[in-house]
PDB file of N, CA and C in Angstrom:
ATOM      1  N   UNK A   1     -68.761  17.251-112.695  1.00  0.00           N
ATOM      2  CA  UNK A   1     -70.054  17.516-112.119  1.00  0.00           C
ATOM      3  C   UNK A   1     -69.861  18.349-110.849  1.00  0.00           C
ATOM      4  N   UNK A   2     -70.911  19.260-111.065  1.00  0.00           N
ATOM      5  CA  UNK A   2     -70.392  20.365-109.542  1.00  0.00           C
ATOM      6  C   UNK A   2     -72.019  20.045-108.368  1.00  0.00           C
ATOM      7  N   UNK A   3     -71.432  20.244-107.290  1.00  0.00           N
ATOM      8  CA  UNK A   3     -72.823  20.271-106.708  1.00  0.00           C
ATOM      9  C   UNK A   3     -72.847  21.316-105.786  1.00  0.00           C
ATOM     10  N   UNK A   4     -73.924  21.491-104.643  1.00  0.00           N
ATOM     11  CA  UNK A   4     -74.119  22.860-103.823  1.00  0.00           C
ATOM     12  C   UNK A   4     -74.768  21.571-102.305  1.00  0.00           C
ATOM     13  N   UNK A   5     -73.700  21.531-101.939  1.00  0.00           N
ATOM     14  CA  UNK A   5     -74.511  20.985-100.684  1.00  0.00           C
ATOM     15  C   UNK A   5     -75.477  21.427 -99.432  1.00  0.00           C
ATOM     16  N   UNK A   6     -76.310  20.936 -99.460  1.00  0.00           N
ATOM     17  CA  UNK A   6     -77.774  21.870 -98.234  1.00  0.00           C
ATOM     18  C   UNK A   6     -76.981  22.034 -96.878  1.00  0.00           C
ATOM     19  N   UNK A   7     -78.043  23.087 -96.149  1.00  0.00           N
ATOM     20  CA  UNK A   7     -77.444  23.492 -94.937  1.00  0.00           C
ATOM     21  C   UNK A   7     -76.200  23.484 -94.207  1.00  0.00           C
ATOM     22  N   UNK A   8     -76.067  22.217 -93.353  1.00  0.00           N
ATOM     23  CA  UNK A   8     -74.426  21.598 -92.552  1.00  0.00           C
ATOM     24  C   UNK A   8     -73.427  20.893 -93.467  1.00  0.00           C
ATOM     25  N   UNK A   9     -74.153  20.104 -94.965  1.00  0.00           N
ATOM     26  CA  UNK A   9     -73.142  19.621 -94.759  1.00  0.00           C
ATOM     27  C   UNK A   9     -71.931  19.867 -95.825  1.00  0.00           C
ATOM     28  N   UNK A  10     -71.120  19.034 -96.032  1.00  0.00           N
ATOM     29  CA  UNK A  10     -69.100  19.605 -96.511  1.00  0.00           C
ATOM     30  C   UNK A  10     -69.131  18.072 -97.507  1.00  0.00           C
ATOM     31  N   UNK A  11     -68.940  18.444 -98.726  1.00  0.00           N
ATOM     32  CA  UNK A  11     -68.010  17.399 -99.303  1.00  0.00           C
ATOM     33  C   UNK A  11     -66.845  17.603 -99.192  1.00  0.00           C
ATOM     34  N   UNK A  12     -66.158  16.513 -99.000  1.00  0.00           N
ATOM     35  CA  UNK A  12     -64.720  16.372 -98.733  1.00  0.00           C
ATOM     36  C   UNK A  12     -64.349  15.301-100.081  1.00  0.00           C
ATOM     37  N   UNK A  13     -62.941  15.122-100.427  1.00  0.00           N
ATOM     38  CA  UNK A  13     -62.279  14.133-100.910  1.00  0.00           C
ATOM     39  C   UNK A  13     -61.124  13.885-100.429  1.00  0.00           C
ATOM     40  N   UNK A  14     -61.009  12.593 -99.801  1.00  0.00           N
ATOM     41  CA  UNK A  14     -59.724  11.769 -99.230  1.00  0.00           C
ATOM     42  C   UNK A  14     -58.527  12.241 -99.699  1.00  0.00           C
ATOM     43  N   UNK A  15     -58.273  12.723 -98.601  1.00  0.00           N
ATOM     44  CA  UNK A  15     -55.993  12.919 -98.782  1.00  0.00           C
ATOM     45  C   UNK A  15     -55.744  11.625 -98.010  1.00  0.00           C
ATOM     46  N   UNK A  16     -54.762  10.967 -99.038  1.00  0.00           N
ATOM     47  CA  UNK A  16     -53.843  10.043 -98.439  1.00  0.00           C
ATOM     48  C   UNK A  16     -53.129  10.392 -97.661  1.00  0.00           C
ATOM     49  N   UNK A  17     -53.056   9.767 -96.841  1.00  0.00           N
ATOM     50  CA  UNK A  17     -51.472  10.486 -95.283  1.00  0.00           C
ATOM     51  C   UNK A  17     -50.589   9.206 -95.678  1.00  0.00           C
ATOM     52  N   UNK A  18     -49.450   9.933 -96.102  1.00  0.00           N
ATOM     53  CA  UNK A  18     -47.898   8.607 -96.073  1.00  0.00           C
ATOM     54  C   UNK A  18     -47.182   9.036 -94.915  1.00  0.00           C
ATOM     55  N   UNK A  19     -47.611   7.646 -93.818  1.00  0.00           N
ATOM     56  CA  UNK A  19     -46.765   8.204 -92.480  1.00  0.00           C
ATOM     57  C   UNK A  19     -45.700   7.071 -92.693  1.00  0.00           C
ATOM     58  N   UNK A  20     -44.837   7.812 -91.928  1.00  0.00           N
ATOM     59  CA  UNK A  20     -43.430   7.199 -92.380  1.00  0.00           C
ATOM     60  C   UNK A  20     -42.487   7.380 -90.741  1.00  0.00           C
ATOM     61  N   UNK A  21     -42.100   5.990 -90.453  1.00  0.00           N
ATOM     62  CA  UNK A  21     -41.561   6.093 -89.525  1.00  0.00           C
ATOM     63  C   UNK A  21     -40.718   6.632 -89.305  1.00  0.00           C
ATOM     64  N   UNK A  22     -39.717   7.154 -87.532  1.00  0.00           N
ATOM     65  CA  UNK A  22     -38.824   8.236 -87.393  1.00  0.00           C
ATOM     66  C   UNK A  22     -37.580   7.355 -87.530  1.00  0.00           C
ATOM     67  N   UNK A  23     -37.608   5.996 -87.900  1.00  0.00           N
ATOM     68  CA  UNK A  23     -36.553   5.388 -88.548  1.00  0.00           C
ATOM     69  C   UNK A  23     -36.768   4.809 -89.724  1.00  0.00           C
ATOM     70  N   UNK A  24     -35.088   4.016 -90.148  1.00  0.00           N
ATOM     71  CA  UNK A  24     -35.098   3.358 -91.237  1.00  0.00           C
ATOM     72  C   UNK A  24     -36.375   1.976 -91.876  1.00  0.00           C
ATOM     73  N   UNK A  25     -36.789   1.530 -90.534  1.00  0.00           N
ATOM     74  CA  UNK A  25     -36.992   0.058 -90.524  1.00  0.00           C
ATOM     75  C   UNK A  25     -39.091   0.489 -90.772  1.00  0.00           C
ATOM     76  N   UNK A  26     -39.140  -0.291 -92.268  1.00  0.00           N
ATOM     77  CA  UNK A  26     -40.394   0.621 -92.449  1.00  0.00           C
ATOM     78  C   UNK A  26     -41.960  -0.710 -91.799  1.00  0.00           C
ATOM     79  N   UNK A  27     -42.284  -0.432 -91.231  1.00  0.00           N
ATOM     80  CA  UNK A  27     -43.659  -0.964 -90.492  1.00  0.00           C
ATOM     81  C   UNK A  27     -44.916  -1.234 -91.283  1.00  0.00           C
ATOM     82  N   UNK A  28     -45.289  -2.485 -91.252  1.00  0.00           N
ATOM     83  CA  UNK A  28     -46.402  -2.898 -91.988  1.00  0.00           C
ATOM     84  C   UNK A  28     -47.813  -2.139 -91.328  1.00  0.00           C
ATOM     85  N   UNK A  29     -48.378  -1.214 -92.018  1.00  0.00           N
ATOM     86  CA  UNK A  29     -49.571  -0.701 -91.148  1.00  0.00           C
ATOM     87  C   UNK A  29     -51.260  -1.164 -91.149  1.00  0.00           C
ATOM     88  N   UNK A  30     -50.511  -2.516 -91.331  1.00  0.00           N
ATOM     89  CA  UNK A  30     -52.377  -3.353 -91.824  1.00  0.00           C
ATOM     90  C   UNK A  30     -53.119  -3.213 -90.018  1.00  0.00           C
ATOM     91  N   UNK A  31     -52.139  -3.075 -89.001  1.00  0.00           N
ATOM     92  CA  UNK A  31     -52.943  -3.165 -87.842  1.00  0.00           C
ATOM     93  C   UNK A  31     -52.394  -1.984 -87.033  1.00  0.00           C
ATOM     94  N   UNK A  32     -52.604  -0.421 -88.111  1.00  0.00           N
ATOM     95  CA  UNK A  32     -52.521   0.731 -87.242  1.00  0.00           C
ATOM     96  C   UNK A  32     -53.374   1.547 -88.012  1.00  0.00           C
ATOM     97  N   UNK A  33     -54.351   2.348 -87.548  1.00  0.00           N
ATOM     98  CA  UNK A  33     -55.312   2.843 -87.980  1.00  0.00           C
ATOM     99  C   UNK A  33     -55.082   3.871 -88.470  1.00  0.00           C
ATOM    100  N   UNK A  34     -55.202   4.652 -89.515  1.00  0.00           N
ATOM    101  CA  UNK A  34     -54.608   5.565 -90.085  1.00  0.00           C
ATOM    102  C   UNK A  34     -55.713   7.088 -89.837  1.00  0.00           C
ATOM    103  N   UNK A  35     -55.275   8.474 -90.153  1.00  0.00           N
ATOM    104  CA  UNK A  35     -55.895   9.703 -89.700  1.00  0.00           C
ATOM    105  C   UNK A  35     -56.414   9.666 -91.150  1.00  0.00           C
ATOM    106  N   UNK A  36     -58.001   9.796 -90.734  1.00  0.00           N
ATOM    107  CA  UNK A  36     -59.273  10.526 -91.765  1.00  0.00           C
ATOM    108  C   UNK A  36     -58.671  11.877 -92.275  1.00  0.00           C
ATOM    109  N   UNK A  37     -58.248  12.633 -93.349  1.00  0.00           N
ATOM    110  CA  UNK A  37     -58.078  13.250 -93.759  1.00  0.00           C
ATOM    111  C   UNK A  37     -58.707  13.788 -94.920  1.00  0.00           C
ATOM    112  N   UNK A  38     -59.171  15.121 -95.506  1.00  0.00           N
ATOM    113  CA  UNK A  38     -59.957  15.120 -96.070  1.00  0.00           C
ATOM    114  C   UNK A  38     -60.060  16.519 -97.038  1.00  0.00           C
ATOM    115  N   UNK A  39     -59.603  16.915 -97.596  1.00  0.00           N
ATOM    116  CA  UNK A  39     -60.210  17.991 -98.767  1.00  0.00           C
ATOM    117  C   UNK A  39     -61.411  18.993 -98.586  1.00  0.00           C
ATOM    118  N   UNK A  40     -61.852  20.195 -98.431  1.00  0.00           N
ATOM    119  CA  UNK A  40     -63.343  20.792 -98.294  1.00  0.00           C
ATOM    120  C   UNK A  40     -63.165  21.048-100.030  1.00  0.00           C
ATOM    121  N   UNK A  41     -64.197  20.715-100.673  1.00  0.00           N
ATOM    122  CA  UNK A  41     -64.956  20.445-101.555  1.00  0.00           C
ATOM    123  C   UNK A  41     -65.963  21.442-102.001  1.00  0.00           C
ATOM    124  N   UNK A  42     -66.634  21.338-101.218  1.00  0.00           N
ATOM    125  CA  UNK A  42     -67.578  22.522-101.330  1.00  0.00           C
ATOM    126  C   UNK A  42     -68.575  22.468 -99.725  1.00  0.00           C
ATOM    127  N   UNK A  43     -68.881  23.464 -99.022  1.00  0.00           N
ATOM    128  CA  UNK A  43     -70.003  23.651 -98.297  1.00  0.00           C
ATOM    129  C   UNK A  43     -71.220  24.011 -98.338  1.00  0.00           C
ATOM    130  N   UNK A  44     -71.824  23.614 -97.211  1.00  0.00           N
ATOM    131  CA  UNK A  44     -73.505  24.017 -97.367  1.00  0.00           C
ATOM    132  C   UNK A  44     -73.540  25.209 -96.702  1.00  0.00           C
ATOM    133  N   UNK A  45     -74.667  25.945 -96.903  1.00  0.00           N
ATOM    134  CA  UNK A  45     -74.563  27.578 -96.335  1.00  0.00           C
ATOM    135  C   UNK A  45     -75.058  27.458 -95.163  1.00  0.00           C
ATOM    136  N   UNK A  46     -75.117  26.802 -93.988  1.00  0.00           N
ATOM    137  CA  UNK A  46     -75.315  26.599 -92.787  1.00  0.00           C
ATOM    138  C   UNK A  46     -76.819  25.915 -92.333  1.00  0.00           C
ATOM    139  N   UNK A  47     -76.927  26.215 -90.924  1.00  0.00           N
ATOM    140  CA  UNK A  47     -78.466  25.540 -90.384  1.00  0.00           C
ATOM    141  C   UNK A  47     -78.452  26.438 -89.320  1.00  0.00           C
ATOM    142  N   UNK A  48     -79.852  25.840 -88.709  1.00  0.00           N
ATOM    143  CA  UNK A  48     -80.085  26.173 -88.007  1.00  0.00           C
ATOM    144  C   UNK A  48     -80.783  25.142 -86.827  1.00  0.00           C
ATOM    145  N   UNK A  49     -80.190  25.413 -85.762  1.00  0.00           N
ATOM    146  CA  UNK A  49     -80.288  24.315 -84.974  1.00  0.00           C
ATOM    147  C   UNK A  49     -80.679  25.299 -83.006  1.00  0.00           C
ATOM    148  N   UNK A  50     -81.972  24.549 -82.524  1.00  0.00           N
ATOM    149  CA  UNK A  50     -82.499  24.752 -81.462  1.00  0.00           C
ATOM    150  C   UNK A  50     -83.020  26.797 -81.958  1.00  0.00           C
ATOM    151  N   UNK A  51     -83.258  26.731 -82.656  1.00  0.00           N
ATOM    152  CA  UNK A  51     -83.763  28.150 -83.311  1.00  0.00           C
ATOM    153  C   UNK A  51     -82.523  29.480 -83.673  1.00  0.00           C
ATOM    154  N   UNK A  52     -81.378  28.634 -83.341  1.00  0.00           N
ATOM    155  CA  UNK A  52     -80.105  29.493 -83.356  1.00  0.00           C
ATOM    156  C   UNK A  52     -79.362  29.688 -84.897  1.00  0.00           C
ATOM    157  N   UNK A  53     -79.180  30.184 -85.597  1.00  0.00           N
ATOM    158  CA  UNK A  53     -78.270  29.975 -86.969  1.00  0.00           C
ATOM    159  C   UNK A  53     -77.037  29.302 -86.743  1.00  0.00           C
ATOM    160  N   UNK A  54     -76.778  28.641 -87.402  1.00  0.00           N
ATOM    161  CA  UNK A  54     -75.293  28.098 -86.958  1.00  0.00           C
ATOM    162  C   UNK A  54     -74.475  27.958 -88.532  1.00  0.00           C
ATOM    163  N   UNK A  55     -73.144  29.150 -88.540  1.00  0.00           N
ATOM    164  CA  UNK A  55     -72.416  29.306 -89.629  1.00  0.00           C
ATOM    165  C   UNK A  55     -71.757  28.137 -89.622  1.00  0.00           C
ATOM    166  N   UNK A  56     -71.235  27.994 -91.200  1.00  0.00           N
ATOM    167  CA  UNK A  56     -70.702  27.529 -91.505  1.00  0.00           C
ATOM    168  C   UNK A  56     -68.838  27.414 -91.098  1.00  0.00           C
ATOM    169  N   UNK A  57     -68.172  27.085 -90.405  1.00  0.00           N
ATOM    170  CA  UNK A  57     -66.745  27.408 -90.369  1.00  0.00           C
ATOM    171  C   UNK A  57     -65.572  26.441 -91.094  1.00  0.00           C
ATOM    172  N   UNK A  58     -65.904  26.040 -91.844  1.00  0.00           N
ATOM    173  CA  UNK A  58     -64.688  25.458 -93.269  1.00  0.00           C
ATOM    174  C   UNK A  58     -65.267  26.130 -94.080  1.00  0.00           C
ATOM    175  N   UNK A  59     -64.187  26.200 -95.361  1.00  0.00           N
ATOM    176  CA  UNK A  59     -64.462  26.626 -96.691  1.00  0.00           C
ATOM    177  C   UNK A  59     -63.597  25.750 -97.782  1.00  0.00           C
ATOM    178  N   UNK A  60     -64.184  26.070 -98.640  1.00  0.00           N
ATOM    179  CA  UNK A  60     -63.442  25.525 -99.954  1.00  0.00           C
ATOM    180  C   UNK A  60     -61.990  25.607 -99.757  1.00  0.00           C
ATOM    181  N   UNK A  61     -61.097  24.321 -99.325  1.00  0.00           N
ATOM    182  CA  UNK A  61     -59.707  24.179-100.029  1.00  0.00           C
ATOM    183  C   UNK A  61     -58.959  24.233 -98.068  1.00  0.00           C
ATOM    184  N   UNK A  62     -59.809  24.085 -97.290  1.00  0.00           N
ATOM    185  CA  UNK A  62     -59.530  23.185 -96.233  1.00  0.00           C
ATOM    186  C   UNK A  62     -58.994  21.813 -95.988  1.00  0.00           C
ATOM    187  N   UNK A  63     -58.194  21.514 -95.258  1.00  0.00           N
ATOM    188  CA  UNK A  63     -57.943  20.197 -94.967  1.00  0.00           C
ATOM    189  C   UNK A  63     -58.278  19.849 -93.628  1.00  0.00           C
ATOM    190  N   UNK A  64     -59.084  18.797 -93.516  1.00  0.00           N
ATOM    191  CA  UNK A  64     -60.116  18.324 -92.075  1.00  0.00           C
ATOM    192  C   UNK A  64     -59.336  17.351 -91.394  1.00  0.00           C
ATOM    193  N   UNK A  65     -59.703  16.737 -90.363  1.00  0.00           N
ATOM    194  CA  UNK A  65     -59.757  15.706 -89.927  1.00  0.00           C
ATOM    195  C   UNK A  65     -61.218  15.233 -89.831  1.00  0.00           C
ATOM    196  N   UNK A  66     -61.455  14.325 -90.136  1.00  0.00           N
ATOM    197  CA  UNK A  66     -62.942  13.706 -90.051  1.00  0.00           C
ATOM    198  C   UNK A  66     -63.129  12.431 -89.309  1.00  0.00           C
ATOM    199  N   UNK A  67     -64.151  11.565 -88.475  1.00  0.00           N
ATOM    200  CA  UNK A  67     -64.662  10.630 -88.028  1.00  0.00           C
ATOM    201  C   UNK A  67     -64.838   9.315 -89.282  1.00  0.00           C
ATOM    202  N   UNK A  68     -64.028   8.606 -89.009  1.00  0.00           N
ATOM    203  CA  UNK A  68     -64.004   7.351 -90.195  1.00  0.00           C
ATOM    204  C   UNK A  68     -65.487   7.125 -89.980  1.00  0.00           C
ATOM    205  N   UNK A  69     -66.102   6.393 -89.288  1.00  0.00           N
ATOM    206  CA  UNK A  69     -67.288   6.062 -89.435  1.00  0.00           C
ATOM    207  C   UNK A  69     -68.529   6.963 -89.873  1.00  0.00           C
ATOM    208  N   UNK A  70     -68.418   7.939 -89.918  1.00  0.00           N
ATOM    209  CA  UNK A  70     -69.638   9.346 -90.097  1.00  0.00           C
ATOM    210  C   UNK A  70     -69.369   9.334 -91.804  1.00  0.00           C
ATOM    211  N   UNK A  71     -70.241  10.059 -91.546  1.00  0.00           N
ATOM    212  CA  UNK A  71     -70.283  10.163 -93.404  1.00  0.00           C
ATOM    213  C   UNK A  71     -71.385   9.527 -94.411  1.00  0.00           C
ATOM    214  N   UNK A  72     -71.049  10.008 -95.481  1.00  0.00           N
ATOM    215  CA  UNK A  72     -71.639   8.795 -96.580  1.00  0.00           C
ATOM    216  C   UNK A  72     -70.728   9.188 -97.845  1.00  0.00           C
ATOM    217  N   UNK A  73     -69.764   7.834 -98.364  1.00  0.00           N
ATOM    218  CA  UNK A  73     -68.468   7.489 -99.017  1.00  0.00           C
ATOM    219  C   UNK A  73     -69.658   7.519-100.337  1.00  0.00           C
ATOM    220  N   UNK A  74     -69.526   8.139-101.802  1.00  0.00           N
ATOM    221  CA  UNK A  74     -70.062   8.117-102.915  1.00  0.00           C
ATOM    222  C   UNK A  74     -69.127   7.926-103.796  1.00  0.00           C
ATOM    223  N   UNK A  75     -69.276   7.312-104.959  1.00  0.00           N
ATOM    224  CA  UNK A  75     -68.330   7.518-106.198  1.00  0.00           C
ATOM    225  C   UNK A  75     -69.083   7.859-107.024  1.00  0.00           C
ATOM    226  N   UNK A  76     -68.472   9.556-107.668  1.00  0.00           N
ATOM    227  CA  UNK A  76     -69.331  10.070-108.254  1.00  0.00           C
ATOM    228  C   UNK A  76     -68.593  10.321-109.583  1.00  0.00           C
ATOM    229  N   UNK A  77     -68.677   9.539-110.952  1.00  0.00           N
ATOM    230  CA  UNK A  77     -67.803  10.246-112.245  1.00  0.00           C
ATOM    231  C   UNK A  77     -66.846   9.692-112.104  1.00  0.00           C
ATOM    232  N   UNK A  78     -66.978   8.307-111.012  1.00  0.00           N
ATOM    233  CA  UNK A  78     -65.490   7.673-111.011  1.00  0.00           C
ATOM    234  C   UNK A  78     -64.585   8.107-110.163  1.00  0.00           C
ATOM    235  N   UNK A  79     -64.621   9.414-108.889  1.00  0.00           N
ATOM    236  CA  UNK A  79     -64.467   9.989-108.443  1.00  0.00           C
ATOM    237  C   UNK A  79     -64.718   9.285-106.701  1.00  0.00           C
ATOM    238  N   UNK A  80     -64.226   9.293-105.496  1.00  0.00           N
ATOM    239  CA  UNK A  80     -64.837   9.074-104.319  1.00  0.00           C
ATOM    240  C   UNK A  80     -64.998  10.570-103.754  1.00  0.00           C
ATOM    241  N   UNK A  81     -65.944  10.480-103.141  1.00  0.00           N
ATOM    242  CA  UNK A  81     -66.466  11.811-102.646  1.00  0.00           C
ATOM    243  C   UNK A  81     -66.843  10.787-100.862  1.00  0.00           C
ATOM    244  N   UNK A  82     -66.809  12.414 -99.900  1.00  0.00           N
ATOM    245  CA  UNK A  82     -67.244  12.184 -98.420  1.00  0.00           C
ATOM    246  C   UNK A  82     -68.361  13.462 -98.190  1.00  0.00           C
ATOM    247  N   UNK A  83     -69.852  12.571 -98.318  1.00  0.00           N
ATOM    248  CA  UNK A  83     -70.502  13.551 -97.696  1.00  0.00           C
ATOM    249  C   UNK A  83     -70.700  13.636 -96.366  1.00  0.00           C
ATOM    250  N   UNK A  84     -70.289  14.777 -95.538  1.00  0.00           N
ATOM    251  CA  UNK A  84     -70.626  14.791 -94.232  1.00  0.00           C
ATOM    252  C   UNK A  84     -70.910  16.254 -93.496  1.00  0.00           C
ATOM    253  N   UNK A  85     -71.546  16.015 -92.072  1.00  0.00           N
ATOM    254  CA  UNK A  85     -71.877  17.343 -91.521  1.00  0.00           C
ATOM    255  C   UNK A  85     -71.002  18.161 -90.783  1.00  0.00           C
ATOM    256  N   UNK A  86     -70.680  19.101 -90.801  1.00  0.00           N
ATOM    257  CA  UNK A  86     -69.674  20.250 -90.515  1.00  0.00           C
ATOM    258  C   UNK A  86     -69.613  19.434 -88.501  1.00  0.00           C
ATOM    259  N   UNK A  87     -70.680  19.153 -88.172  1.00  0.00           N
ATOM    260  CA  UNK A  87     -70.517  18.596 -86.989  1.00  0.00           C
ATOM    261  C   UNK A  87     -69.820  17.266 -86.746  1.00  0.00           C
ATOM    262  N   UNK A  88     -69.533  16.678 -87.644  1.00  0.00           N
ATOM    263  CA  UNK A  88     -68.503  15.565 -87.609  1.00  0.00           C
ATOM    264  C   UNK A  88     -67.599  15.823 -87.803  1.00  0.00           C
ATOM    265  N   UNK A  89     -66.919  16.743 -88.057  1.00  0.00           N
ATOM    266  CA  UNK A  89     -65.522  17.319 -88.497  1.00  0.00           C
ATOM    267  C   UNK A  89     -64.519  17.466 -87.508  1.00  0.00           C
ATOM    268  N   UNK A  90     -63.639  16.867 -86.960  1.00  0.00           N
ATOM    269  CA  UNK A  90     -62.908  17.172 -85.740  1.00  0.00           C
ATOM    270  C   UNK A  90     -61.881  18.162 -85.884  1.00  0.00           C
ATOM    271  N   UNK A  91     -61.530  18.512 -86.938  1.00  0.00           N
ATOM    272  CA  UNK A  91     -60.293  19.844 -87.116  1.00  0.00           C
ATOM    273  C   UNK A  91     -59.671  20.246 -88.184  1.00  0.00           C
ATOM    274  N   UNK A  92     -59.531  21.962 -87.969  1.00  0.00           N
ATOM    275  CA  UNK A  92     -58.939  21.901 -89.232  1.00  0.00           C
ATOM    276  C   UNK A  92     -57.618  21.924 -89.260  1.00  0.00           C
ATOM    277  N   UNK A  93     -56.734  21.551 -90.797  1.00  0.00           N
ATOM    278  CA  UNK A  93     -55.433  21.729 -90.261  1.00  0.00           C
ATOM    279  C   UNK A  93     -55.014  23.073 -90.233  1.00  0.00           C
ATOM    280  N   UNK A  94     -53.916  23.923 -89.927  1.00  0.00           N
ATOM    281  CA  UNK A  94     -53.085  24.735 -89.930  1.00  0.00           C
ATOM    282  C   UNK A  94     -51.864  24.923 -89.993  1.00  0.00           C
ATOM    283  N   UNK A  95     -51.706  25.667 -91.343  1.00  0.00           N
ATOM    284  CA  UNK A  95     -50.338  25.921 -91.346  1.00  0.00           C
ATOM    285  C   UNK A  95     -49.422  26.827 -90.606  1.00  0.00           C
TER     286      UNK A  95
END
């Protein structure tokens, strides 16, 4: 199933991060919070906000950092999907 998301916002889908300590001795991480990471999916073709246009700056096949709490988590086709607004997005990565 394909979709076209409105104005701001970005589906994303969850990348797992395997962090791995700088030693042998491997650490239970039930009480370390792990980095939102995230897939661009598809974008919305922008908004407009206080009468200004405001582009879009991710595209398809980005990797984000995102705000755990923001969002809205869907399972779509059996699938988890992250809908959220280009303004919750804290960064992209770079290679």
């Amino acid at each position: 199933m394909k979709f076209r998301p409105l104005f701001d916002t970005v589906i994303l889908k969850k990348v797992e991060v395997e962090e791995k300590p700088a030693s042998a001795i491997i650490l239970s991480g039930d009480n370390k919070e792990k980095t939102e990471l995230g897939e661009v999916i598809a974008v919305g073709s922008g908004d407009t906000r206080d009468g200004k246009t405001v582009k879009m700056q991710l595209k398809v096949g980005d990797r984000v950092v995102y705000s755990k709490y923001r969002g809205e988590e869907k399972k779509i086709d059996g699938e988890d999907y992250i809908f959220i607004s280009q303004f919750e997005i804290l960064a992209v990565e770079e290679n």
